[in-house]
N, C-alpha and C. Protein backbone atom coordinates (compact mmCIF):
# COMPACT_ATOMS: atom_id res chain seq x y z
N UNK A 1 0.85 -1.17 0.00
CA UNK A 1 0.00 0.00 0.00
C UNK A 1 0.90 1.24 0.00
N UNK A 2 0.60 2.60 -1.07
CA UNK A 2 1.45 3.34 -0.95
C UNK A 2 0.95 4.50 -0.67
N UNK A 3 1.62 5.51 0.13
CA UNK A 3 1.00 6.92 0.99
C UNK A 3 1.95 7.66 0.10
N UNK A 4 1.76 9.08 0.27
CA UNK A 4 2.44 10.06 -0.14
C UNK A 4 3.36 10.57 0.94
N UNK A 5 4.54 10.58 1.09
CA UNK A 5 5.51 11.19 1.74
C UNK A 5 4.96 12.52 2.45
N UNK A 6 4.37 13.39 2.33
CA UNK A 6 3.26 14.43 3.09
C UNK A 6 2.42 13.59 4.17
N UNK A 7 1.40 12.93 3.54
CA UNK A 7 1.02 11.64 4.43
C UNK A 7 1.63 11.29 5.25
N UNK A 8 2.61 10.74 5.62
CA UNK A 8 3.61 10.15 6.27
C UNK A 8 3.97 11.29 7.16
N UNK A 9 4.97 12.46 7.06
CA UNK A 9 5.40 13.16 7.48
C UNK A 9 3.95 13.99 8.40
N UNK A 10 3.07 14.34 7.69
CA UNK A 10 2.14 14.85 8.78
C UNK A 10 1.55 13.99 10.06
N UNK A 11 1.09 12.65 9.73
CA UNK A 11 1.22 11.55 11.13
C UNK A 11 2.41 11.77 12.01
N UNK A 12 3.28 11.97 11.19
CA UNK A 12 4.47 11.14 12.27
C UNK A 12 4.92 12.90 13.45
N UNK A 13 4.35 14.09 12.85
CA UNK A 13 4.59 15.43 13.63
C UNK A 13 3.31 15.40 14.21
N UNK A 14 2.39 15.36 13.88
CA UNK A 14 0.92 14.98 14.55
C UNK A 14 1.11 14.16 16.01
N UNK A 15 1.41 13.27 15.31
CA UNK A 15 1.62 12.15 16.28
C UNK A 15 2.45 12.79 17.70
N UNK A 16 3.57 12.98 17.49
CA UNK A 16 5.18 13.15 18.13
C UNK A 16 4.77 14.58 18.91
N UNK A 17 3.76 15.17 18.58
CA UNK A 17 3.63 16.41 18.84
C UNK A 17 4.71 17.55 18.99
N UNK A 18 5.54 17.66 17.45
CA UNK A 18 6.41 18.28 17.31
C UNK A 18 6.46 19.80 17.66
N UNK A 19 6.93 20.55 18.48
CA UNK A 19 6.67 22.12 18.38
C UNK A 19 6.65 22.63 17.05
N UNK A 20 7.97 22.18 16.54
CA UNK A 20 8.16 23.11 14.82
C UNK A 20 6.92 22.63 13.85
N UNK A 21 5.98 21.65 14.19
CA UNK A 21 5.35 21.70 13.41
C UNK A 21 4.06 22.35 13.87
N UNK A 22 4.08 22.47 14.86
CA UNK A 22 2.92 24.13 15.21
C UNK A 22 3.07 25.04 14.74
N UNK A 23 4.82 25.38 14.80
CA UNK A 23 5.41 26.35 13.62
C UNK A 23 4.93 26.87 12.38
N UNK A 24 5.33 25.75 11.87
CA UNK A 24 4.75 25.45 10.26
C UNK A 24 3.40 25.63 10.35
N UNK A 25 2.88 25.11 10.96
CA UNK A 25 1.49 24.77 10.50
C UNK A 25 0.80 26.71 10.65
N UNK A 26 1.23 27.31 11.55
CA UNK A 26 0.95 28.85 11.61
C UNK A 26 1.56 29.62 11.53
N UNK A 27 2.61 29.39 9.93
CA UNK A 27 3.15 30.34 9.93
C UNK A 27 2.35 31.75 9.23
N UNK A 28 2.35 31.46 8.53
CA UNK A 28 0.77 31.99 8.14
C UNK A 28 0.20 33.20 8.70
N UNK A 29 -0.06 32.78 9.62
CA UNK A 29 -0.97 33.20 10.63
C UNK A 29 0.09 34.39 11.37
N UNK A 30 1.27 33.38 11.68
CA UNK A 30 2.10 34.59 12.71
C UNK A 30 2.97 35.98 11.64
N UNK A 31 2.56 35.22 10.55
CA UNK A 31 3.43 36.63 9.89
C UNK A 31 2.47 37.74 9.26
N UNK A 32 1.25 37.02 9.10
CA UNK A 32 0.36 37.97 7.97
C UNK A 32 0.36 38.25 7.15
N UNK A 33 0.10 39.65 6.56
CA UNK A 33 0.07 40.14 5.22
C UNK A 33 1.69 39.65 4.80
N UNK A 34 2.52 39.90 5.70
CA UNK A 34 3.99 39.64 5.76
C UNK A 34 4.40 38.39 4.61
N UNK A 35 3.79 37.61 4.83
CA UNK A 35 4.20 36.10 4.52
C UNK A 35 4.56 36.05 3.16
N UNK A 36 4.00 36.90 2.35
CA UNK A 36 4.18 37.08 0.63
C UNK A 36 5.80 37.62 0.84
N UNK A 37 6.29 38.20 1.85
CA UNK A 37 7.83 38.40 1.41
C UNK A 37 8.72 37.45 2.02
N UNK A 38 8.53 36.99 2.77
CA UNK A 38 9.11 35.82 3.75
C UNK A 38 8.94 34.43 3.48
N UNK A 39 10.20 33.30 4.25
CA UNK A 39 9.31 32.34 3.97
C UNK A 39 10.31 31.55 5.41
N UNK A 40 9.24 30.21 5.97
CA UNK A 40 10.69 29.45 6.86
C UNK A 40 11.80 28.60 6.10
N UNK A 41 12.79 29.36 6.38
CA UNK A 41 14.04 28.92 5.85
C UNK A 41 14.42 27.63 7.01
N UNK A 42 14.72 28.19 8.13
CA UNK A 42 15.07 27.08 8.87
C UNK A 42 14.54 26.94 10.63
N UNK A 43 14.66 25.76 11.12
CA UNK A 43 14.07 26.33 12.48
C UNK A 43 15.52 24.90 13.13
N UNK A 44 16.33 26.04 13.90
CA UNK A 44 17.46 25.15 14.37
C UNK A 44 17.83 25.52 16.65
N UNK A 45 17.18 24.36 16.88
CA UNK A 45 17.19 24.43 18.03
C UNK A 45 16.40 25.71 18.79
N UNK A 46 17.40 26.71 19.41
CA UNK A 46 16.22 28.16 19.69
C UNK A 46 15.98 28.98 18.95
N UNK A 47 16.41 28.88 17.21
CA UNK A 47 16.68 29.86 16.16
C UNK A 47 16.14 29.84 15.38
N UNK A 48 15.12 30.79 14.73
CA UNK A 48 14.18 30.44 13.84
C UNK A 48 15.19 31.50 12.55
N UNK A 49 15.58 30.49 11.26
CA UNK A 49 15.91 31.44 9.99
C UNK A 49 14.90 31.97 9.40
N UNK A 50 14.49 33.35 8.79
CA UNK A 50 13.75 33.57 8.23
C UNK A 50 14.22 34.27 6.64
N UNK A 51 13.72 33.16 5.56
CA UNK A 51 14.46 34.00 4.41
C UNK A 51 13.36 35.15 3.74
N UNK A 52 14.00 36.12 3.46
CA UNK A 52 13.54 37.62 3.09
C UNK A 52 14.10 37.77 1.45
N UNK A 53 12.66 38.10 0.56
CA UNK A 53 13.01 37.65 -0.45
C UNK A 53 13.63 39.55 -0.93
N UNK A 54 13.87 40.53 -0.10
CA UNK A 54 14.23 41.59 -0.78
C UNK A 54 15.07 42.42 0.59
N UNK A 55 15.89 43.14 0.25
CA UNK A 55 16.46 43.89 1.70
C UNK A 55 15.68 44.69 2.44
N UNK A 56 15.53 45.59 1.59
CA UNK A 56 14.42 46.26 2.55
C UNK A 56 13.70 45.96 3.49
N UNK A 57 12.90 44.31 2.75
CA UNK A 57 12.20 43.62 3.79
C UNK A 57 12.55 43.35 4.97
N UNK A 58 13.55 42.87 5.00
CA UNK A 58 15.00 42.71 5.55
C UNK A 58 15.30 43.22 6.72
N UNK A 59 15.54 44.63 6.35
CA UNK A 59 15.96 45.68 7.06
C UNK A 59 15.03 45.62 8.23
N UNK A 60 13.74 46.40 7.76
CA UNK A 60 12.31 46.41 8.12
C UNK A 60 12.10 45.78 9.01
N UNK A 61 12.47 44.10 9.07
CA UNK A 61 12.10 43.06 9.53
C UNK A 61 13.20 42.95 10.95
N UNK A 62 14.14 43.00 10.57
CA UNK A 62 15.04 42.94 11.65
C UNK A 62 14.91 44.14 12.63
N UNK A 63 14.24 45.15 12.19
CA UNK A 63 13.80 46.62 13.25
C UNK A 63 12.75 45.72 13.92
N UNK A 64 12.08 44.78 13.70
CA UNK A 64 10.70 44.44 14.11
C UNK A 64 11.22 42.93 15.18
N UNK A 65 11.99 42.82 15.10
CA UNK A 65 12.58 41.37 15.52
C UNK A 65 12.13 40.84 17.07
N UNK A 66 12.42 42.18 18.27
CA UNK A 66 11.57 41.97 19.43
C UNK A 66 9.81 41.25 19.00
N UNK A 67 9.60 42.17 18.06
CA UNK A 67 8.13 41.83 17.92
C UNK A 67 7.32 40.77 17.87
N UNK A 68 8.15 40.24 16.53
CA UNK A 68 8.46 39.48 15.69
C UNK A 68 8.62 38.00 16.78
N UNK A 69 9.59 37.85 17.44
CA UNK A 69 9.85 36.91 18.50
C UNK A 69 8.72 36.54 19.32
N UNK A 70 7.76 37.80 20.23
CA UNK A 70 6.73 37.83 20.89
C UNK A 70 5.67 36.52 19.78
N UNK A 71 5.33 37.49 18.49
CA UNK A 71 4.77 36.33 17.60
C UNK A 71 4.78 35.47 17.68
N UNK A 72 5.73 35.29 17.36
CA UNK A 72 6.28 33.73 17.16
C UNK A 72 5.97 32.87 18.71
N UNK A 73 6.50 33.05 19.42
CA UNK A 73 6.37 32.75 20.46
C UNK A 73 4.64 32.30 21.15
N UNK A 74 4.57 32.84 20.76
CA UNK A 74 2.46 33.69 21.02
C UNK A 74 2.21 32.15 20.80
N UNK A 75 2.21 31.25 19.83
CA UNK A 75 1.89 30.20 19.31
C UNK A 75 1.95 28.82 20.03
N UNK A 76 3.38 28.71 20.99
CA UNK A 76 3.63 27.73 22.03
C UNK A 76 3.09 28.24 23.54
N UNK A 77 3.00 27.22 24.01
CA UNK A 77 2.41 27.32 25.17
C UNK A 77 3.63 27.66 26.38
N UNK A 78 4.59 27.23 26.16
CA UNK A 78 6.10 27.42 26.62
C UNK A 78 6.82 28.50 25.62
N UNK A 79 7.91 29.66 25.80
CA UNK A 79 8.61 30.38 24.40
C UNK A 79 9.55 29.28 23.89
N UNK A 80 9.49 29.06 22.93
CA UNK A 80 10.77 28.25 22.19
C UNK A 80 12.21 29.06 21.79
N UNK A 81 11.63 30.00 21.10
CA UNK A 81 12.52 30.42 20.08
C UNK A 81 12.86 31.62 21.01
N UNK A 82 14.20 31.66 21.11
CA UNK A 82 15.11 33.10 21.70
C UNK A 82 15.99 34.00 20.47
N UNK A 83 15.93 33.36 19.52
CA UNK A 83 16.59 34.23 18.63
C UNK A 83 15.60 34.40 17.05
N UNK A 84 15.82 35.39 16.61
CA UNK A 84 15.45 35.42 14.85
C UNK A 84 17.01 35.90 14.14
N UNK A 85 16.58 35.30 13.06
CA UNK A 85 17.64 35.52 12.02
C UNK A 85 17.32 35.91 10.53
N UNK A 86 17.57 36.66 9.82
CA UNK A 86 17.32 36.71 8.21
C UNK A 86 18.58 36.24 7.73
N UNK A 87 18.00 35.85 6.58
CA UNK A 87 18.41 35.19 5.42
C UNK A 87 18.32 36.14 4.00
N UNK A 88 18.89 37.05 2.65
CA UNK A 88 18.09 37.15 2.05
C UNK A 88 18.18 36.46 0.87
N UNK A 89 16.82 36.14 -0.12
CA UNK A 89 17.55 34.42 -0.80
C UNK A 89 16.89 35.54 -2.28
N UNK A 90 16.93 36.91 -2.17
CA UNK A 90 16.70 37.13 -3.76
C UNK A 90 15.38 37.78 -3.61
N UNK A 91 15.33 37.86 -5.18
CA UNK A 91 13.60 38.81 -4.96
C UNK A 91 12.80 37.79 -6.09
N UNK A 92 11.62 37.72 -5.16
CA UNK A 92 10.78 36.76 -5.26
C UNK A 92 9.47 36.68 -6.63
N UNK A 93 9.93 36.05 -8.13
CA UNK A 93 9.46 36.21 -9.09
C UNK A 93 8.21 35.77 -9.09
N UNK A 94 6.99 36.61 -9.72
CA UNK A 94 5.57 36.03 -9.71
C UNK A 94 5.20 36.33 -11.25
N UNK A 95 3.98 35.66 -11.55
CA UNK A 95 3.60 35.23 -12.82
C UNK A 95 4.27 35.83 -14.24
N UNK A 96 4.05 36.78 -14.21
CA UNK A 96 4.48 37.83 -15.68
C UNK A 96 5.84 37.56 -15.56
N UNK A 97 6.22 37.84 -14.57
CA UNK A 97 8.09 38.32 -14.18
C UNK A 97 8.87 36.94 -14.74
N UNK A 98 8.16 36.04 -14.01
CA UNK A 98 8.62 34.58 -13.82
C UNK A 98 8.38 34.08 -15.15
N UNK A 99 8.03 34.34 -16.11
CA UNK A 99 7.15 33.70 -17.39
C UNK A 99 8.49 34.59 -18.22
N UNK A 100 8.85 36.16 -18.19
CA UNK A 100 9.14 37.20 -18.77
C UNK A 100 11.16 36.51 -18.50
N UNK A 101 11.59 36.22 -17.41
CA UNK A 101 12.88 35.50 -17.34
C UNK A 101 13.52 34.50 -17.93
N UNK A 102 12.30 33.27 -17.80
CA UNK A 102 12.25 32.12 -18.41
C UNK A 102 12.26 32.32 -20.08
N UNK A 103 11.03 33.23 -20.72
CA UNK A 103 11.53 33.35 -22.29
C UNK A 103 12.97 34.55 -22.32
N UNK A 104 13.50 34.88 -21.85
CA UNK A 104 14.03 35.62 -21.99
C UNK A 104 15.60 34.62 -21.84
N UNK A 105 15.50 33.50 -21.05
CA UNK A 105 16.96 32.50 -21.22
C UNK A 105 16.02 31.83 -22.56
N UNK A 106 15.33 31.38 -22.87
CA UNK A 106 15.10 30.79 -24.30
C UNK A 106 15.84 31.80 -25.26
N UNK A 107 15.55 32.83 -25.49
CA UNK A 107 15.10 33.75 -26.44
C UNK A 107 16.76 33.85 -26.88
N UNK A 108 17.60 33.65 -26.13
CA UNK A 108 19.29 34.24 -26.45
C UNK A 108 19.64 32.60 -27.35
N UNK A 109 20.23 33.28 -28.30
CA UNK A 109 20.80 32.15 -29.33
C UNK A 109 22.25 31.68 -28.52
N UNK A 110 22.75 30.82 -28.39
CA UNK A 110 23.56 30.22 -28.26
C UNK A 110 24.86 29.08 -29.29
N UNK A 111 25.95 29.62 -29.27
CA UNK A 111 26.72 29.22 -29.95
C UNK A 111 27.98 29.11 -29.48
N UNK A 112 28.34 27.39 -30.06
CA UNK A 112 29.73 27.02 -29.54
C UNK A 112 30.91 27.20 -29.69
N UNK A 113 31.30 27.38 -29.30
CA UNK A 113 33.06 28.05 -29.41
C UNK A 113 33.40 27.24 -30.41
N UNK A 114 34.61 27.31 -30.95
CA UNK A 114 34.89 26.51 -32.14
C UNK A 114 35.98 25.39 -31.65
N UNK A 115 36.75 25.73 -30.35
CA UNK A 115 37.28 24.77 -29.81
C UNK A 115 36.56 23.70 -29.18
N UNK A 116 35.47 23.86 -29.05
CA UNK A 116 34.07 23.39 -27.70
C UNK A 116 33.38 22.13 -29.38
N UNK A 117 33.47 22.92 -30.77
CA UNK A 117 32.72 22.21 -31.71
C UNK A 117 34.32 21.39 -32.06
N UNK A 118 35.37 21.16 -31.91
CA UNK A 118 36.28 20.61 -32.60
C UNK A 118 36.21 19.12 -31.72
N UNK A 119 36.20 19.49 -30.27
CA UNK A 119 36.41 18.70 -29.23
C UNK A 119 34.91 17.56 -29.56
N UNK A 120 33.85 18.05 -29.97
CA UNK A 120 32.80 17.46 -29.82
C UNK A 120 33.03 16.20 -31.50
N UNK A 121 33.69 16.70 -32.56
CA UNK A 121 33.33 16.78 -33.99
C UNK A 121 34.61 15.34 -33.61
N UNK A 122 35.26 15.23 -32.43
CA UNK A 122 36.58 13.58 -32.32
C UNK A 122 35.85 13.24 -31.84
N UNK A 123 34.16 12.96 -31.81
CA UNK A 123 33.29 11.92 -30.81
C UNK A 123 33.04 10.81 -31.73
N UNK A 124 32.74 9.81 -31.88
CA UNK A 124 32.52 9.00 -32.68
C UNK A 124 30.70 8.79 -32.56
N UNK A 125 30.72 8.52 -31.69
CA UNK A 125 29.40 8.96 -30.82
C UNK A 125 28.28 10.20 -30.87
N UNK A 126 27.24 9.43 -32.50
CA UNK A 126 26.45 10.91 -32.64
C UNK A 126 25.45 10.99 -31.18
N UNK A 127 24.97 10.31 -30.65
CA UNK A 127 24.14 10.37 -29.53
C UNK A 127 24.57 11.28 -28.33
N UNK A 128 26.10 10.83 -27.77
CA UNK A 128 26.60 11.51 -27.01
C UNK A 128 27.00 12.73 -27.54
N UNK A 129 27.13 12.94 -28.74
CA UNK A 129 27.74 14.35 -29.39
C UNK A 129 26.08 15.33 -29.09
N UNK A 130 25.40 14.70 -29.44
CA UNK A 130 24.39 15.66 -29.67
C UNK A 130 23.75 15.92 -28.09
N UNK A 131 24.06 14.98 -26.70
CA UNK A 131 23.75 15.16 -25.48
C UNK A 131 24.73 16.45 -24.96
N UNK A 132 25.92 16.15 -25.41
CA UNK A 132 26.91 17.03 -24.34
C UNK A 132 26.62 18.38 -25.31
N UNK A 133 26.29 18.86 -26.65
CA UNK A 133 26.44 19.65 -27.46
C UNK A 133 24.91 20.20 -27.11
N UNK A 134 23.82 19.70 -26.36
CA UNK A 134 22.93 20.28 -25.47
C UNK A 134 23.04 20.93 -24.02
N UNK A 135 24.28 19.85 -23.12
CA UNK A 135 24.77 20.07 -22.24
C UNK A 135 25.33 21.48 -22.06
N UNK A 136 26.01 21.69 -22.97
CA UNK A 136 27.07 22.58 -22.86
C UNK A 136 25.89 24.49 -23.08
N UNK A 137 25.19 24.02 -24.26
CA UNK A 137 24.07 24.85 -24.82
C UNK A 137 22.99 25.38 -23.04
N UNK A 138 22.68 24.46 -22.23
CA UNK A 138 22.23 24.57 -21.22
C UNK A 138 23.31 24.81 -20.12
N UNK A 139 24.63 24.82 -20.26
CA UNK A 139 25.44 25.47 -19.64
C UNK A 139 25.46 26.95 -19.44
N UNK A 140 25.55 27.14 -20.65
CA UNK A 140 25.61 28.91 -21.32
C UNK A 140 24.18 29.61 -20.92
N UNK A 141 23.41 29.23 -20.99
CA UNK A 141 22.36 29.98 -20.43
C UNK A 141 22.03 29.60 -19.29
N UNK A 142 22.26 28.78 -18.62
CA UNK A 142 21.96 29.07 -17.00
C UNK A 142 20.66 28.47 -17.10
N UNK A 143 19.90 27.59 -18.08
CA UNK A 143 18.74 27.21 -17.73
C UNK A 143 18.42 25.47 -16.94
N UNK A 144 20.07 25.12 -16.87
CA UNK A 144 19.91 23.88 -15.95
C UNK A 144 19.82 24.33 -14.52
N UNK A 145 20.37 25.73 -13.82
CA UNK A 145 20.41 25.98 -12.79
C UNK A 145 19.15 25.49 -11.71
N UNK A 146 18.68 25.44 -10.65
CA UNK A 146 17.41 25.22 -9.96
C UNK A 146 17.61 26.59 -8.91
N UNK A 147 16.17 27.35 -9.37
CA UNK A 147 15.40 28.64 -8.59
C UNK A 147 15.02 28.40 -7.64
């Protein structure tokens, strides 16, 4: 019989009655309107990471940090967390933007060096010639990277 790994993982914090997953489960809730710039990065012993997808936010956020803590805190019945931390992991792409980046690494032509086509042209191997001669093509634009 097979469950989904979510499945699994929500029993077993359910169960265990994990604090961090009270966490999780309101984060939501403890950040508010907030939450569209933020997200939980990490929760390590008394330290909650919080990544901030712009500085400002950032900034902002770390002026608010007493506050911020109280929040957080508000949620356990005991305080857990004695410290906050930011993170900032970039600014956070939504529909148009995210659509407008993506054609925009399509859209650039790409072409191989002539040392890069000499090296490929001693393959004997059209299969592998034509994998690494993609490889290399998804090198140059940065579209193997993960966002």
């Amino acid at each position: 019989m097979a469950s989904s790994v979510k499945t699994f993982i929500d029993g077993y914090f359910k169960k265990h009655s994990d604090w961090r997953w009270s966490l999780l489960e309101n984060w939501k809730q403890i950040m508010g309107q907030m939450h569209e710039h933020v997200f939980l990065e990490k929760v390590y012993k008394e330290t909650v990471v919080i990544g901030v997808y712009h500085s400002s936010w950032m900034h902002e956020l770390y002026l608010l940090s007493p506050v911020l803590l109280k929040k957080i805190n508000s949620v356990f019945e005991t305080p857990r967390i004695k410290r906050v931390r930011f993170k900032l992991k970039g600014q956070k792409l939504y529909g148009q933007a995210k659509r407008a980046k993506y054609k925009q690494l399509q859209a650039k032509p790409v072409q191989l060096s002539s040392p890069q086509l000499k090296a490929l042209e001693k393959l004997d191997d059209d299969d592998l010639q034509r994998h690494l001669k993609g490889f290399f093509k998804q090198c140059q634009t940065g579209a193997a990277k993960d966002e």
